[in-house]
Protein backbone atom coordinates (compact mmCIF):
# COMPACT_ATOMS: atom_id res chain seq x y z
CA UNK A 1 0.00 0.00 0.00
CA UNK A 2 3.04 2.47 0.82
CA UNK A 3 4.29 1.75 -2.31
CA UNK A 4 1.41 2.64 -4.31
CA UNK A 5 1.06 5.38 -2.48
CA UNK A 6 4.59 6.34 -3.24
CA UNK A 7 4.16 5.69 -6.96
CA UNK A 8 0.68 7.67 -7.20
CA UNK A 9 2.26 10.63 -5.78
CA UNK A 10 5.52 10.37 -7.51
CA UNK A 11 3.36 10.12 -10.73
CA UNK A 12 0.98 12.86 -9.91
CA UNK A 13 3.75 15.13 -9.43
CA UNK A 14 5.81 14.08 -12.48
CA UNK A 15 2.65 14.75 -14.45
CA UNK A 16 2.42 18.29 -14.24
CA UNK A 17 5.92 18.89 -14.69
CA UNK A 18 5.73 17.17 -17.97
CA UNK A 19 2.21 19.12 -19.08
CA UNK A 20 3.63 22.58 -17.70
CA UNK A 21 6.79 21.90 -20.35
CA UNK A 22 9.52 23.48 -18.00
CA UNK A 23 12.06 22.40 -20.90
CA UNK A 24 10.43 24.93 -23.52
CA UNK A 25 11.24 28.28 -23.06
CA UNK A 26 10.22 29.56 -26.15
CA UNK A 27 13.44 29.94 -27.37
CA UNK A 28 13.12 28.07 -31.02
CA UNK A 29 14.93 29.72 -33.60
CA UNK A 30 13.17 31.87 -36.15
CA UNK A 31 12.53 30.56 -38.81
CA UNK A 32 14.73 31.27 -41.86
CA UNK A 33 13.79 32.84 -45.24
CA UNK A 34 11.09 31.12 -47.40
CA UNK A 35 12.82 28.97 -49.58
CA UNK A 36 11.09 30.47 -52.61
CA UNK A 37 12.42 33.90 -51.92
CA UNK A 38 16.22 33.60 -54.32
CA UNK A 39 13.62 32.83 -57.02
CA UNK A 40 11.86 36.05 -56.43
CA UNK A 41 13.84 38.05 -56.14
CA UNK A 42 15.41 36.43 -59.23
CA UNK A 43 12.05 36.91 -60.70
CA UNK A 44 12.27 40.55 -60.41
CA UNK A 45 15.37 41.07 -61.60
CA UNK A 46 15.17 39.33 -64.55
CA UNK A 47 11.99 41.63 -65.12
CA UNK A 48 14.56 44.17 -64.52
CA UNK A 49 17.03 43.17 -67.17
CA UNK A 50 14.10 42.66 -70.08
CA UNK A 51 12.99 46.34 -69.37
CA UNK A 52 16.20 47.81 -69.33
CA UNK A 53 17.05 46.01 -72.47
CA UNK A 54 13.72 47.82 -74.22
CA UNK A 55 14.53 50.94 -72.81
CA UNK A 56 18.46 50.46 -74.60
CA UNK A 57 17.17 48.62 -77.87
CA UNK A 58 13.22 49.50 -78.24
CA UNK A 59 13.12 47.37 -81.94
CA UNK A 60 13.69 44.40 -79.12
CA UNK A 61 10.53 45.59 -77.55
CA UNK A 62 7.65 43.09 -79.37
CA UNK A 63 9.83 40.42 -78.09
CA UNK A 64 11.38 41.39 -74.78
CA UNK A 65 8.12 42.99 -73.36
CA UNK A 66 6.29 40.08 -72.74
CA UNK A 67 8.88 38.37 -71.16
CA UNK A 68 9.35 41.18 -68.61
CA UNK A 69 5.52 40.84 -68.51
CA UNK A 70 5.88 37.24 -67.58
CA UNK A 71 8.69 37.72 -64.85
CA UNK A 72 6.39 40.43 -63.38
CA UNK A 73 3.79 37.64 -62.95
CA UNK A 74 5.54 34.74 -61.82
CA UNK A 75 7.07 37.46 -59.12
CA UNK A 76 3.62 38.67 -58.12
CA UNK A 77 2.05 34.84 -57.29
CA UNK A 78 5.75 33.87 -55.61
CA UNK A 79 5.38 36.83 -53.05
CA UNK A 80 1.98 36.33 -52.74
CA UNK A 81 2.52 32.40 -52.24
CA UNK A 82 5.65 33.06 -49.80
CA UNK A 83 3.22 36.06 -47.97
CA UNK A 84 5.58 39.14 -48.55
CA UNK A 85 4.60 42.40 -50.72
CA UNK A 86 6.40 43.32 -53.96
CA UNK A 87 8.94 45.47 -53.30
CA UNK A 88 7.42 49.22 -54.65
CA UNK A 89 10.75 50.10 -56.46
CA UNK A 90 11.26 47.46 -59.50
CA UNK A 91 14.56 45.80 -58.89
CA UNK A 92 17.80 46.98 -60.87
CA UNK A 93 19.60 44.91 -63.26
CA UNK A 94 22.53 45.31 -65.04
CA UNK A 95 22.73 47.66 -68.19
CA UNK A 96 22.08 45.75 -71.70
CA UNK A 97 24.76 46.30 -73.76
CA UNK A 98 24.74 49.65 -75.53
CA UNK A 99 24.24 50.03 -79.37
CA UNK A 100 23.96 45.74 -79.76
CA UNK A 101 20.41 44.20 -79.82
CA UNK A 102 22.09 40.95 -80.43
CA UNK A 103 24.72 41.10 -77.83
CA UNK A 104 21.58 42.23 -75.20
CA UNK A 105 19.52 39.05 -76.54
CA UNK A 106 22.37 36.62 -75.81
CA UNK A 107 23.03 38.25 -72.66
CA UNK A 108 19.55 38.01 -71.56
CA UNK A 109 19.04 34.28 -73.02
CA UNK A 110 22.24 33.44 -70.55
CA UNK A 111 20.17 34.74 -68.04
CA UNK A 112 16.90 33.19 -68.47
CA UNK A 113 18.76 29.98 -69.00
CA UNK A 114 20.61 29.86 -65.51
CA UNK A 115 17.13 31.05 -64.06
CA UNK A 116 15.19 28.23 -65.83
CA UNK A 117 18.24 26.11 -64.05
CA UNK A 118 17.58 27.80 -60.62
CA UNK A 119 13.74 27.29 -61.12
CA UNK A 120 14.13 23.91 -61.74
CA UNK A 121 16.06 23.04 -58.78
CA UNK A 122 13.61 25.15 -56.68
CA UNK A 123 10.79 22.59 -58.24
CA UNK A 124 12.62 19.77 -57.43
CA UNK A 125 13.05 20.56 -53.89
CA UNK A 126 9.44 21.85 -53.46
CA UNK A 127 6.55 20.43 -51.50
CA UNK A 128 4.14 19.69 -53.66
CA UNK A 129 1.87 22.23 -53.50
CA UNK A 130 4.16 24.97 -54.68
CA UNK A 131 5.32 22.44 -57.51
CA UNK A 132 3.13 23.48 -59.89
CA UNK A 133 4.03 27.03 -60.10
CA UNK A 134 7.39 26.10 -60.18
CA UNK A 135 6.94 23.45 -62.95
CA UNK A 136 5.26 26.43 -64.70
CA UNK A 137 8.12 29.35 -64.26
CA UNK A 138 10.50 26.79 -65.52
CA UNK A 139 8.63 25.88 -68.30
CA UNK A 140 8.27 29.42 -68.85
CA UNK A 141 12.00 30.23 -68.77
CA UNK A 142 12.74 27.11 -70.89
CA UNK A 143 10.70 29.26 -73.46
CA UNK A 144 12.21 32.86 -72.82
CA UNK A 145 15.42 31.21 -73.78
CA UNK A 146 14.27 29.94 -77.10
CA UNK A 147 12.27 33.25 -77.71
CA UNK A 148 15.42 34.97 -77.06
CA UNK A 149 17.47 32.31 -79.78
């Protein structure tokens, strides 16, 4: 009988210890950036580098507006899918090259093609309800680069 009695208390008193969670002080650590966000922000600068290239070589424009277009898009469902706002200011890219329409196409086509490379990773490493966006910004970007051929 002592020993029950022992136990029943022992386990009474171990029981709220365990429920109140002494060994949780809230002290988790944050939680990092949303994997999605390198695309994003890649997003919006390759929006960047199509509009810049327009503004240097506007007989580009029928083909490179669209795809800035596009970018804009896939960059306005990736913040709205990761929860952040677009950034007000569009993002900067670096200048086309001056006076060559096709040196600014191949330039750009590099471009899309290492984002279609990062896109696909992204995709591969993505639950699956963010897959099919991703499936569709690489497929996307696997047709800027042709566009851009």
């Amino acid at each position: 009988m002592l020993r029950a009695g022992t136990l029943l208390a022992l386990g009474g008193a171990v029981a709220p210890l365990t429920a109140c969670d002494l060994l949780d002080r809230g002290d988790d650590p944050a939680p990092g950036p949303d994997p999605l966000t390198p695309l994003l922000d890649e997003a919006l600068r390759l929006a960047a580098a199509h509009r810049d290239a327009v503004a240097a070589h506007p007989a580009l424009a029928g083909v490179l507006t669209p795809i800035a277009e596009a970018h804009g898009a896939h960059a306005a469902e990736l913040a709205r899918v990761i929860g952040v706002p677009l950034p007000s200011a569009p993002a900067t890219a670096t200048p086309a090259p001056a006076g060559d329409p096709a040196a600014a196409r191949a330039a750009l086509r590099e471009r899309e093609d290492a984002g279609r490379k990062n896109a696909t990773s992204a995709c591969a490493a993505a639950p699956a309800e963010r897959a099919a966006l991703l499936a569709s910004i690489v497929a996307a970007r696997a047709t800027h680069v042709e566009a851009l051929r």
